[in-house]
Protein backbone atom coordinates (compact mmCIF):
# COMPACT_ATOMS: atom_id res chain seq x y z
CA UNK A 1 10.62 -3.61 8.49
CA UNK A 2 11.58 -7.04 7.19
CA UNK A 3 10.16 -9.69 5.07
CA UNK A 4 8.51 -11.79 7.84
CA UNK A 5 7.30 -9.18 10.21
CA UNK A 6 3.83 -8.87 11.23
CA UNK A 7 2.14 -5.24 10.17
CA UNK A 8 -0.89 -3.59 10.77
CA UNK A 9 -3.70 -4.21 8.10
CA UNK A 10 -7.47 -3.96 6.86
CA UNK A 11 -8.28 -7.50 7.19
CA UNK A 12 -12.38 -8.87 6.04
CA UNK A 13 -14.80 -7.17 6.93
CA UNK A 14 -12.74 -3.91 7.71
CA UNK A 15 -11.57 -5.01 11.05
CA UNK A 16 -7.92 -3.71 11.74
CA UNK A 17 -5.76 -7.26 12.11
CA UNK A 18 -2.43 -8.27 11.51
CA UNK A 19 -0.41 -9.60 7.90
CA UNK A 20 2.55 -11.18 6.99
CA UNK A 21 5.02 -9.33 5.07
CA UNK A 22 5.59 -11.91 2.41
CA UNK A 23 7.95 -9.22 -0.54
CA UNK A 24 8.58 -5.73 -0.64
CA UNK A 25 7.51 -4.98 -4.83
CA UNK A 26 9.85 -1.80 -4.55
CA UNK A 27 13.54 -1.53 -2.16
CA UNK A 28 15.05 1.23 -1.97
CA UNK A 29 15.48 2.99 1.28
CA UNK A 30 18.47 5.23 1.07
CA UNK A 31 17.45 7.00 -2.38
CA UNK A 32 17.76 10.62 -1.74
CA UNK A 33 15.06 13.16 -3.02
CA UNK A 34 12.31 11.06 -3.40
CA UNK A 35 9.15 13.26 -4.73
CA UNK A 36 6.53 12.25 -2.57
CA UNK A 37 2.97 13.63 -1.87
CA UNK A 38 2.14 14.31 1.47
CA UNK A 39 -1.35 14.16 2.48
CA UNK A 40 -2.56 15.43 6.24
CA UNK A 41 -6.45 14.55 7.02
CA UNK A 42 -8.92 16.71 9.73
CA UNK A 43 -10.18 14.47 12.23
CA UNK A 44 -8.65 12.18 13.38
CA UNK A 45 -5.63 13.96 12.33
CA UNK A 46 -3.32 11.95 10.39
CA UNK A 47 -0.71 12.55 7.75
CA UNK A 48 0.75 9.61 5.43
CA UNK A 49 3.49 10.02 2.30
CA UNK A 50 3.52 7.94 -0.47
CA UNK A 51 4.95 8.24 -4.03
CA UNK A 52 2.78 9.81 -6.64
CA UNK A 53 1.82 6.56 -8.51
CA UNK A 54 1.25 4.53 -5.11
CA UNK A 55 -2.57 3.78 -4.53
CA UNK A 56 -4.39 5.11 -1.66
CA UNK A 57 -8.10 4.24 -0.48
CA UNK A 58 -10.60 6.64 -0.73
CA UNK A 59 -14.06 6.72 0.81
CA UNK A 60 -17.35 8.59 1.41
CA UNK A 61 -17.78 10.35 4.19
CA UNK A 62 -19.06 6.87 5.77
CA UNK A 63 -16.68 4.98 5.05
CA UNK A 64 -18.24 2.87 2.44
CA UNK A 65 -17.46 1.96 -0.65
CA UNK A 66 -13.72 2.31 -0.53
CA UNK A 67 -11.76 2.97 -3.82
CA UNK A 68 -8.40 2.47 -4.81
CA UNK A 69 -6.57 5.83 -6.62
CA UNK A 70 -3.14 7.27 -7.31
CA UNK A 71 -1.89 9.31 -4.31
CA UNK A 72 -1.05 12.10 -6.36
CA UNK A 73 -4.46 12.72 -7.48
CA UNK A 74 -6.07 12.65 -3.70
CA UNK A 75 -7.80 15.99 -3.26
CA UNK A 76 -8.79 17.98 -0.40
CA UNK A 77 -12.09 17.37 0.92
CA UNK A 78 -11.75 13.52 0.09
CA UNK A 79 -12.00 11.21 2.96
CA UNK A 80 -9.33 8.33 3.59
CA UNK A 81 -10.16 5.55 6.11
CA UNK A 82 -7.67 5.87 9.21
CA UNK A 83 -7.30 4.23 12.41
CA UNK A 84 -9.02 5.08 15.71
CA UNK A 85 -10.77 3.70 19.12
CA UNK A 86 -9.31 -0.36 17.66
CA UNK A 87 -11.41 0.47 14.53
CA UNK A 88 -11.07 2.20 10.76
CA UNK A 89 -13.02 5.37 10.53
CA UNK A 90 -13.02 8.10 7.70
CA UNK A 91 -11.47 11.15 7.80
CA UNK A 92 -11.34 14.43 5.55
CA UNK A 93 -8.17 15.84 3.88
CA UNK A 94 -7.22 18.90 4.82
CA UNK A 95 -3.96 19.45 2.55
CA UNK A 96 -2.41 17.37 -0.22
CA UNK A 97 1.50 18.53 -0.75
CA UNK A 98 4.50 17.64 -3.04
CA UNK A 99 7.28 16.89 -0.39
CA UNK A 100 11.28 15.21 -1.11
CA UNK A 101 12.34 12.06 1.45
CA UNK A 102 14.50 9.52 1.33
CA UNK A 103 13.64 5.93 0.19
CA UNK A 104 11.15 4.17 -1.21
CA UNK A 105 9.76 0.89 0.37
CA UNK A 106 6.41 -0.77 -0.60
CA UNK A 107 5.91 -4.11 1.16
CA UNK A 108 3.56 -6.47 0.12
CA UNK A 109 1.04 -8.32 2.77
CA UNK A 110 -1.30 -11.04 2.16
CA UNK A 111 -3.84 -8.68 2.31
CA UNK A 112 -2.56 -6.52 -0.16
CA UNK A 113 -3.27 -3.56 2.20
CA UNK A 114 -1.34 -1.94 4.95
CA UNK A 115 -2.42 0.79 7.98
CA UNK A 116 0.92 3.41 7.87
CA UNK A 117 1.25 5.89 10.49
CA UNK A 118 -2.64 4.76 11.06
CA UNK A 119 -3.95 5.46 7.30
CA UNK A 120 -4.81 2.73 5.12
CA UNK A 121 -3.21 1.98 1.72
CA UNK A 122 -3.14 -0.66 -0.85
CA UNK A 123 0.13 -1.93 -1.05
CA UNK A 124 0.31 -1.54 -4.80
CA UNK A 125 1.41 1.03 -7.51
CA UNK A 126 0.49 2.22 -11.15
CA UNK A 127 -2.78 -0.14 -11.60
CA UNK A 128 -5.28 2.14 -10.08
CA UNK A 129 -7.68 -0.86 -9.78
CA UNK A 130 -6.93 -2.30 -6.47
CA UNK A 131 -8.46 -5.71 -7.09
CA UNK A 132 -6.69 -5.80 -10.76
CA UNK A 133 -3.51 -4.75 -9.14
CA UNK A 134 -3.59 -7.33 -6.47
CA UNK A 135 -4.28 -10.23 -8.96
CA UNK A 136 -0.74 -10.92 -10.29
CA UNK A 137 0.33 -11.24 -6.72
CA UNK A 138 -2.26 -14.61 -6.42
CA UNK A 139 0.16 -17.14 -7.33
CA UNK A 140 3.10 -15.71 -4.65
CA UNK A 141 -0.08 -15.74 -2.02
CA UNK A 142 -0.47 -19.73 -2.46
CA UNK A 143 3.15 -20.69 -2.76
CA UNK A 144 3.25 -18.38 0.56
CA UNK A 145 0.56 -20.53 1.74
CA UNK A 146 0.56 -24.12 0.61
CA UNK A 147 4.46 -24.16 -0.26
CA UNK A 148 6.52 -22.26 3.04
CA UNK A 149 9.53 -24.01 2.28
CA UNK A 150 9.85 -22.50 -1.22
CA UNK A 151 9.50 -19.51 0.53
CA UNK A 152 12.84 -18.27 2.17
CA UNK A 153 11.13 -15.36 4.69
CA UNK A 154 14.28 -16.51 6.95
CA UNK A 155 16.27 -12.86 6.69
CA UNK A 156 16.71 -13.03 3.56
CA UNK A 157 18.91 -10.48 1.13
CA UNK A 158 16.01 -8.31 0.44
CA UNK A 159 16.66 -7.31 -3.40
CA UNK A 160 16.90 -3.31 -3.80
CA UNK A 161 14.66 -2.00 -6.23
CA UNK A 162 11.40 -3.03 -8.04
CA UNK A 163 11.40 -6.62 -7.46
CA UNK A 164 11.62 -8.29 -10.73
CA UNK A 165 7.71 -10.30 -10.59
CA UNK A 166 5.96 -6.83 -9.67
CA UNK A 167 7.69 -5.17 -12.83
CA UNK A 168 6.84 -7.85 -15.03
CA UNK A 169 3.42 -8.31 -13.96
CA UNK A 170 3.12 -4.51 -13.82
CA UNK A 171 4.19 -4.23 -17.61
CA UNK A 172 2.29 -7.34 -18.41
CA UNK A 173 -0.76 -5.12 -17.28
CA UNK A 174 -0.19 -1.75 -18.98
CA UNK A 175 -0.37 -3.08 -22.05
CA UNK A 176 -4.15 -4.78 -20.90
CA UNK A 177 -5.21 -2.04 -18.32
CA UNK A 178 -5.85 1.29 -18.34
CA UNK A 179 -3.70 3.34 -15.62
């Protein structure tokens, strides 16, 4: 995946769409031993890791009123929203699990979500508050927008790591936020 490409997202209204990878807030595929936290869902049967402190939707058993939490503190029984038949529908989890891999990588859409391996996540970390979380981001969205050409998505070095306006809007909110 690469700054520029075109990924599967939770666009108004719930409808599955396409986004623009505009950043990635955290680079860094090849790190080795990763804790992650596995989590597998029922029906449809889906399965999705993510760092601890990365945000995952939850739902009812509907599928309304989604909420934004840290992965490590998704329970069994929960439901997480998850793709099937062209649409988003909820599904239970079965088993949560701590699990190594390699790498990190958290791009950034204009959406601020993204569908992995057909589950939907916010593309965000630490903030639990999806919509607080998502605000710093605003001013990258317009320049992305209303100023392309200030915006190099032409294969550019993509910079390993937390990129540096993530961690400073991330710190910038601890000390406002709650976690």
């Amino acid at each position: 995946m690469l700054v520029g490409d075109f990924v599967q997202v939770m666009k108004q209204q719930g409808k599955i769409g396409f986004s623009e990878v505009v950043m990635f807030a955290d680079y860094k595929p090849d790190i080795p031993h990763a804790l992650h936290v596995l989590i597998e869902t029922k029906t449809p049967a889906k399965h999705i890791t993510l760092t601890p402190s990365h945000l995952i939707f939850t739902s009812n058993s509907t599928g309304a009123q989604l909420q934004s939490k840290h992965a490590g503190s998704v329970l069994p029984g929960e439901f997480l929203l998850v793709s099937a038949d062209g649409g988003l529908v909820p599904s239970q989890v079965k088993r949560v699990a701590l699990v190594k891999r390699t790498g990190l990588v958290a791009p950034v859409t204009m959406e601020g979500n993204v569908i992995v391996v057909g589950v939907l996540s916010p593309c965000y970390v630490m903030i639990t508050d999806h919509e607080i979380a998502r605000m710093p981001f605003g001013p990258l969205r317009l320049v992305h927008i209303y100023a392309p050409s200030l915006w190099n998505t032409g294969g550019f070095h993509v910079q390993q790591g937390l990129y540096w306006y993530p961690e400073i809007s991330y710190d910038n909110q601890q000390s406002c936020w709650p976690r």
